[in-house]
Protein backbone atom coordinates (compact mmCIF):
# COMPACT_ATOMS: atom_id res chain seq x y z
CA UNK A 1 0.71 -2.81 -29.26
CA UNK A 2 -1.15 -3.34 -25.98
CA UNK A 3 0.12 -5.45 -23.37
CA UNK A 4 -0.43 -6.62 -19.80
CA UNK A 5 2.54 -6.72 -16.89
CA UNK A 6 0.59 -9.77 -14.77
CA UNK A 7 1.38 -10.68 -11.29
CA UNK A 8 -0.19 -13.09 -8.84
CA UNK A 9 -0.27 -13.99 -5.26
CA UNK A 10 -1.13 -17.71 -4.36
CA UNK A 11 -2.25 -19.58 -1.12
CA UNK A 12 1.02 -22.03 -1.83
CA UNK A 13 3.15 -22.87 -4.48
CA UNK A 14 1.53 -25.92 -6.44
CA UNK A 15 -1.95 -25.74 -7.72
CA UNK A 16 -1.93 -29.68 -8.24
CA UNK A 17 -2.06 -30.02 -4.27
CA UNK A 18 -4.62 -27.69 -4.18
CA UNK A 19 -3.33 -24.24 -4.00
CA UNK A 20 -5.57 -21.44 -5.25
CA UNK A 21 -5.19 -17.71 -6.95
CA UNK A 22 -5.49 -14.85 -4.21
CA UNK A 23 -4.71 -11.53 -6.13
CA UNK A 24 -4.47 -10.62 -9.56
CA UNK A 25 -2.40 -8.20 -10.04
CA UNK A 26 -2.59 -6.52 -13.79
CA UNK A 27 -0.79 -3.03 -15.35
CA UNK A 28 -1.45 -1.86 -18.77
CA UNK A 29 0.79 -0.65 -21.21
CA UNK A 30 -0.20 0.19 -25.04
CA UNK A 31 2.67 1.36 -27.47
CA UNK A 32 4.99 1.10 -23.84
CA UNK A 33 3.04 3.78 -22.20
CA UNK A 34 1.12 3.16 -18.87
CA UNK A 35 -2.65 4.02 -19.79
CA UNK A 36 -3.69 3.29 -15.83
CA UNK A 37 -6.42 0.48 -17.42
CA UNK A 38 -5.08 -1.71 -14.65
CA UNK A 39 -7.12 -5.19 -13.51
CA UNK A 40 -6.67 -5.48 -9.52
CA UNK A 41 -8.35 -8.64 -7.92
CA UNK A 42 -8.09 -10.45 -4.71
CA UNK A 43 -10.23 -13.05 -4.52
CA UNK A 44 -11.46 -16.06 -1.89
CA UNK A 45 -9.90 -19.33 -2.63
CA UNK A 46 -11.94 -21.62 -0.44
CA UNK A 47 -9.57 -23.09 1.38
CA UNK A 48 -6.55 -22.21 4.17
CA UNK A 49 -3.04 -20.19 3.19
CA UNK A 50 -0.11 -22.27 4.26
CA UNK A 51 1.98 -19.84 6.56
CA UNK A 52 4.73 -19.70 4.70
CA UNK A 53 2.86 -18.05 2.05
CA UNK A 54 1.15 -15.14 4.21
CA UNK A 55 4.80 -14.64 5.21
CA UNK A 56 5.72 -13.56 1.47
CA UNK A 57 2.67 -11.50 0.53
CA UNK A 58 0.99 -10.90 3.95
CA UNK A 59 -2.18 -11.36 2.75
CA UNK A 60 -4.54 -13.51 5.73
CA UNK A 61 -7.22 -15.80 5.52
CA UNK A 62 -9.68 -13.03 7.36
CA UNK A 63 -8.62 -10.59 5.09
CA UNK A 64 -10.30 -12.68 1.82
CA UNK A 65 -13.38 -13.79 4.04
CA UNK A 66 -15.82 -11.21 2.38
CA UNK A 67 -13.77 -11.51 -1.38
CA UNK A 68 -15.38 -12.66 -4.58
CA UNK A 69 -14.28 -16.28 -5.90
CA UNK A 70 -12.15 -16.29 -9.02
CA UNK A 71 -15.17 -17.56 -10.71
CA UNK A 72 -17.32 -14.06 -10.50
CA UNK A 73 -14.27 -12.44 -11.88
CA UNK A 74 -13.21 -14.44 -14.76
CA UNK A 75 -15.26 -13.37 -17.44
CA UNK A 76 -13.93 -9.70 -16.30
CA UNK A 77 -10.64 -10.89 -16.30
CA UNK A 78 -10.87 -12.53 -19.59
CA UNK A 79 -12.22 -9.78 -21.66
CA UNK A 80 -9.75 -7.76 -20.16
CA UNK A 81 -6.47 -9.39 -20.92
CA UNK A 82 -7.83 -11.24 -24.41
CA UNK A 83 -5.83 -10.17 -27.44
CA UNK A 84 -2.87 -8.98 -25.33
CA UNK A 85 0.95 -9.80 -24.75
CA UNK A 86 1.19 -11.21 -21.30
CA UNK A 87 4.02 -9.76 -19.77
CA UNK A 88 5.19 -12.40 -16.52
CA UNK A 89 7.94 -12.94 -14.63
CA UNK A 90 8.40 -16.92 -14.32
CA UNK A 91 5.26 -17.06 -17.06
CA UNK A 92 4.93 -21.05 -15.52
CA UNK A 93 3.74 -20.40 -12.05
CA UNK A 94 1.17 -17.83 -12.97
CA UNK A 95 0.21 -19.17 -16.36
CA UNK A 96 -0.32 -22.87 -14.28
CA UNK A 97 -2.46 -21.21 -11.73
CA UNK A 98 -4.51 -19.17 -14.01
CA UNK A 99 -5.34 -22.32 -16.38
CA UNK A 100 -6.02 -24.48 -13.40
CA UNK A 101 -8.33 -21.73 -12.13
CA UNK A 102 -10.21 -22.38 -15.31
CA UNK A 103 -9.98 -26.03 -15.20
CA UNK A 104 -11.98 -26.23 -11.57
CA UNK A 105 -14.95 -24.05 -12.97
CA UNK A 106 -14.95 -26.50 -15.97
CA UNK A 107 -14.28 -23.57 -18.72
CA UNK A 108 -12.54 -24.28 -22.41
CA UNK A 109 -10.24 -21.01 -21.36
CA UNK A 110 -6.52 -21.47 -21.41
CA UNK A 111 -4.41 -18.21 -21.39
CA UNK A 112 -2.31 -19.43 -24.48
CA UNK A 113 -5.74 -19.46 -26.31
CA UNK A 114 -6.52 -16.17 -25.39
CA UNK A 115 -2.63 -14.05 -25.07
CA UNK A 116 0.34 -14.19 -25.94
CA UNK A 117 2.87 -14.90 -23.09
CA UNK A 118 6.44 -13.05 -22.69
CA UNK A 119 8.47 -14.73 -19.82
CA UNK A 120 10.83 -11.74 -18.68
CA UNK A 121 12.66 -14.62 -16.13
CA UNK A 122 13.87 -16.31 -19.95
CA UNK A 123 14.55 -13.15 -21.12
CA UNK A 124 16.81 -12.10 -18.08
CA UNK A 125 18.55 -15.52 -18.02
CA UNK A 126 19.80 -14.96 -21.61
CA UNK A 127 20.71 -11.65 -21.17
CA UNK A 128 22.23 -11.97 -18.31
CA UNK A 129 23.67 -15.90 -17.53
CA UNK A 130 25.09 -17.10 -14.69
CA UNK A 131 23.64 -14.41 -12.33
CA UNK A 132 21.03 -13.76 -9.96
CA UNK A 133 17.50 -12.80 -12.28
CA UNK A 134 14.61 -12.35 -9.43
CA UNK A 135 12.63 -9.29 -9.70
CA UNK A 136 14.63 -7.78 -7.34
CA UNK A 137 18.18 -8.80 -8.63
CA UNK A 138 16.85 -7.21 -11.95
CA UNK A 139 15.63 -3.85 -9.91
CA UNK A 140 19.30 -3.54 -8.24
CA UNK A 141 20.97 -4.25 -12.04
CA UNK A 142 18.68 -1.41 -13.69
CA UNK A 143 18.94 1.05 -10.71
CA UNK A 144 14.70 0.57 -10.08
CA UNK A 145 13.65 1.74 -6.56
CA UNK A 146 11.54 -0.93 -5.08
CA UNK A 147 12.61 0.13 -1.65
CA UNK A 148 8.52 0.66 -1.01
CA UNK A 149 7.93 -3.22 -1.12
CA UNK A 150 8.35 -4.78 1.82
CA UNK A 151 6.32 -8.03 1.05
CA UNK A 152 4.82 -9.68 -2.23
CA UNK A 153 1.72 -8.00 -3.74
CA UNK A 154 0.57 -8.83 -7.02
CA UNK A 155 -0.62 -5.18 -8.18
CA UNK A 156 3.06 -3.63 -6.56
CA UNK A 157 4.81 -6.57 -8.63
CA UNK A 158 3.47 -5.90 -11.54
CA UNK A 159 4.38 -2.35 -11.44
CA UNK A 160 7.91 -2.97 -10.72
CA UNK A 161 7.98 -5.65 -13.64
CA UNK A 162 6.53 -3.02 -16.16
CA UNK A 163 9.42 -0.89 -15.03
CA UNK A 164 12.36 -3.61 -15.08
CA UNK A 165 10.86 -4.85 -18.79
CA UNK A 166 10.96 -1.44 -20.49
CA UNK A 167 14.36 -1.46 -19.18
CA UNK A 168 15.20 -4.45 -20.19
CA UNK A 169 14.03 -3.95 -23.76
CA UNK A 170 15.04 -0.35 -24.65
CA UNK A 171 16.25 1.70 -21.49
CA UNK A 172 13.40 3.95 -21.04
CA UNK A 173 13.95 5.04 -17.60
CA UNK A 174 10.62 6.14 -16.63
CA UNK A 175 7.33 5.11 -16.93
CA UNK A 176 4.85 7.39 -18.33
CA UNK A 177 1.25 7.19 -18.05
CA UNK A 178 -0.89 9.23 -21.00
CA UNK A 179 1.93 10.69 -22.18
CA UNK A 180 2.22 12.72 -18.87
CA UNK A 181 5.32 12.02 -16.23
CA UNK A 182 4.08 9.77 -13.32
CA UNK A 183 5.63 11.92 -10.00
CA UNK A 184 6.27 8.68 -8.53
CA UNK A 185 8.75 8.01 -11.05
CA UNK A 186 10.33 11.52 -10.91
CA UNK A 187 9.53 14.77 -12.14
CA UNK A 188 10.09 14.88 -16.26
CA UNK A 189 7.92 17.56 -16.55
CA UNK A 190 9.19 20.61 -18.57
CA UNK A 191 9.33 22.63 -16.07
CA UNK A 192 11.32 20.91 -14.74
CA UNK A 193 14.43 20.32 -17.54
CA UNK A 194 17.28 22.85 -16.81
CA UNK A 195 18.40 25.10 -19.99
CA UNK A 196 21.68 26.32 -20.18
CA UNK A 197 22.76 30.11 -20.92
CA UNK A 198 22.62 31.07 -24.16
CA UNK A 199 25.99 33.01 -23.21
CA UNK A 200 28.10 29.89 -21.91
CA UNK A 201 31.78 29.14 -23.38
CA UNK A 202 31.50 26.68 -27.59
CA UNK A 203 32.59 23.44 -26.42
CA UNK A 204 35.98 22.32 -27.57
CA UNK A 205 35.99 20.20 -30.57
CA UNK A 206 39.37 17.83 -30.44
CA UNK A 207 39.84 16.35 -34.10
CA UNK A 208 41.35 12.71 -34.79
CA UNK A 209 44.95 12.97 -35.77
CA UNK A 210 46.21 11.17 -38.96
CA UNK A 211 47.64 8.03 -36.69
CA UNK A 212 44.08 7.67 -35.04
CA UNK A 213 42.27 8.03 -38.18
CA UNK A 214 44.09 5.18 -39.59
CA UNK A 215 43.62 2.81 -36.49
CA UNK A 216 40.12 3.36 -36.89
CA UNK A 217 40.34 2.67 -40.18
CA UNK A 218 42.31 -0.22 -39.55
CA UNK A 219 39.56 -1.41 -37.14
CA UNK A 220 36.89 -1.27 -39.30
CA UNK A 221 38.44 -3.37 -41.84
CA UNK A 222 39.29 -6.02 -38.59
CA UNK A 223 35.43 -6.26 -38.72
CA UNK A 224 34.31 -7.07 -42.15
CA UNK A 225 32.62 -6.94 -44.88
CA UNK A 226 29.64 -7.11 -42.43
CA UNK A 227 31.04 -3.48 -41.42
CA UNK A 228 28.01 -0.86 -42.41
CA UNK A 229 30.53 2.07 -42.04
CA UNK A 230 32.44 0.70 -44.72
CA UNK A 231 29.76 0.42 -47.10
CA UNK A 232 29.87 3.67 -50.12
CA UNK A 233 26.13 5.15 -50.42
């Protein structure tokens, strides 16, 4: 299963007035390993960043003077995320600028022709309703250290989202790339696991009484016929 955590950084928020893609931001994960494949882009959107913007992401119009337009890179960026499950945070907003990127160099792309899309901002809402579901309400809720980002970038977002969706859709805690630990994440290494004495005290084993063993049983039968543990194999 191979798919792409996908960030990007913008000159504003709505690409119908105009607004343009300035960094691509992409992280690879087959089987939920990180294989370091990554797609990083920033690119020269021909016109001015409104202020507000370079306040989130800090990225200037001086800094993109010398960057390639989003046409030179498409082609790249399509053979690189075709096939794939698109792995976004508020899917909309990126998926919008992305197809309106295609739309002003007149190509038949569209990212639902070419991906599937996974909006992890619908996924957190349902999980978790009535609270607070930004990328960095979801980093406090799963204990994720994104103390390091200090602004928006696309690349640094989309790292952080590859960590908060494993999370989110089986616990795995760390993020490992090849099969080896990444350091950044913490050390996992083998060396590193601590074995205890061969010599140390057996555990205790407590047993259930006869009056807990029938409230269990008692509580299984509360549940069901839909109760598995009830079930004779």
């Amino acid at each position: 299963m191979r798919q792409i955590v996908l960030d990007t950084e913008t000159t504003g928020l709505e690409p119908e007035h105009g607004h343009r893609i300035i960094e691509i931001g992409c992280v690879e994960m087959v089987d939920r390993r990180l294989t370091g494949n990554n797609f990083h882009q920033y690119l020269q959107p021909e016109r001015e960043i409104d202020a507000a913007a370079v306040e989130v992401h800090g990225i200037t119009n001086e800094f993109l003077e010398d960057k390639p337009k989003f046409g030179d890179v498409a082609q790249d960026f399509i053979d690189y995320v075709r096939g794939a499950e698109l792995i976004i945070h508020n899917a909309p907003f990126d998926v919008g600028f992305l197809d309106h990127e295609f739309h002003l160099m007149e190509s038949a792309a569209r990212i639902d022709s070419l991906c599937a899309v996974t909006d992890t901002l619908v996924m957190a809402k349902k999980m978790h309703p009535g609270q607070r579901n930004s990328l960095d309400a979801l980093c406090k809720r799963y204990d994720i250290d994104n103390s390091h980002r200090e602004l928006h970038g696309a690349l640094l977002d989309a790292e952080i989202l590859a960590d908060v969706y494993l999370m989110m859709t089986g616990g795995q805690a760390s993020l490992i790339l090849d099969g080896v630990a990444n350091d950044e994440f913490g050390d996992n290494s083998v060396d590193s696991i601590q074995r205890l004495p061969s010599n140390r005290p057996k555990l205790k084993v407590v047993h259930a009484d006869q009056q807990e063993l029938a409230a269990h049983e008692q509580q299984l039968k509360a549940m069901g016929e839909a109760c598995i543990w009830l079930k004779k194999h």
